[in-house]
Protein backbone atom coordinates (compact mmCIF):
# COMPACT_ATOMS: atom_id res chain seq x y z
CA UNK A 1 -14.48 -42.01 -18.97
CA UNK A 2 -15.66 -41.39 -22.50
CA UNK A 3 -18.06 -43.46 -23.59
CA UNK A 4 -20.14 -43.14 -27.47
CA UNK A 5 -19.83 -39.82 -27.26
CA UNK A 6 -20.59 -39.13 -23.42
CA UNK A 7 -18.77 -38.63 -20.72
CA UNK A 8 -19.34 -41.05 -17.24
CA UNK A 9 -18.21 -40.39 -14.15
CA UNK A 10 -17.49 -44.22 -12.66
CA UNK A 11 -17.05 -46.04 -9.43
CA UNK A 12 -16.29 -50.01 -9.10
CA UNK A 13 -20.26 -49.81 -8.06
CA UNK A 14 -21.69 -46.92 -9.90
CA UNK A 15 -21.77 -44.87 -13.17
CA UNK A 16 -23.34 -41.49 -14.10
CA UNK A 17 -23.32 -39.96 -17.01
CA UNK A 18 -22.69 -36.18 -17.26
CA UNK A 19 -25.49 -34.37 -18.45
CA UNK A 20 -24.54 -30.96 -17.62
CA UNK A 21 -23.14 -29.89 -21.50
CA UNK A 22 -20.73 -26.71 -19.52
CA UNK A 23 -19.13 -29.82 -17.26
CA UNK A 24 -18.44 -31.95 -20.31
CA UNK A 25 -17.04 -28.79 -22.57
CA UNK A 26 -14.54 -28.95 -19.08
CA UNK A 27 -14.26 -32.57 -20.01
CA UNK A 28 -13.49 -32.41 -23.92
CA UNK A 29 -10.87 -29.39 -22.90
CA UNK A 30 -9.11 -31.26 -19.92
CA UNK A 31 -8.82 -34.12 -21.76
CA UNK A 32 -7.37 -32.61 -24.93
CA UNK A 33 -4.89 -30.40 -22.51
CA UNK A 34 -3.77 -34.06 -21.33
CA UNK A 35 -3.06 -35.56 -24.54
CA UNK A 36 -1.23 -32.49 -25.98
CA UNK A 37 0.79 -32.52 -22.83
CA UNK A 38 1.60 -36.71 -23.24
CA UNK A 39 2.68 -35.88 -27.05
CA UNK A 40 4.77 -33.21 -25.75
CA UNK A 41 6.12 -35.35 -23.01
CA UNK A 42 6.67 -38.19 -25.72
CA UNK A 43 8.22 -35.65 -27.86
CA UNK A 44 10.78 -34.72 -25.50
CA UNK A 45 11.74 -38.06 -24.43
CA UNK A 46 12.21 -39.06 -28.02
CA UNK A 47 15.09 -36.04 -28.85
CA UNK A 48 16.60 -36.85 -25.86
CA UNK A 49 17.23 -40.66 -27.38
CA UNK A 50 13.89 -42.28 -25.62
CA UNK A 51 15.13 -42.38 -21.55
């Protein structure tokens, strides 16, 4: 999870946050992959008349 800026990695019992800057650049890029691919999902769904 992203929290103020950092990224967490979290458990029902435990949190870390990551402190190595490479892993979190993986992070920011996943992350922005995901939502480009949700728009682009959304996208579709709405010419096709929102199924």
């Amino acid at each position: 999870m992203r929290r103020s800026g950092e990224w967490w990695l979290t458990t029902p019992v435990l949190s870390l946050r990551v402190d190595d800057p490479v892993f979190a650049g993986d992070l920011d890029r996943y992350a922005a992959d995901l939502a480009d691919a949700q728009q682009a999902i959304a996208a579709l769904r709405s010419a096709r008349g929102g199924s």
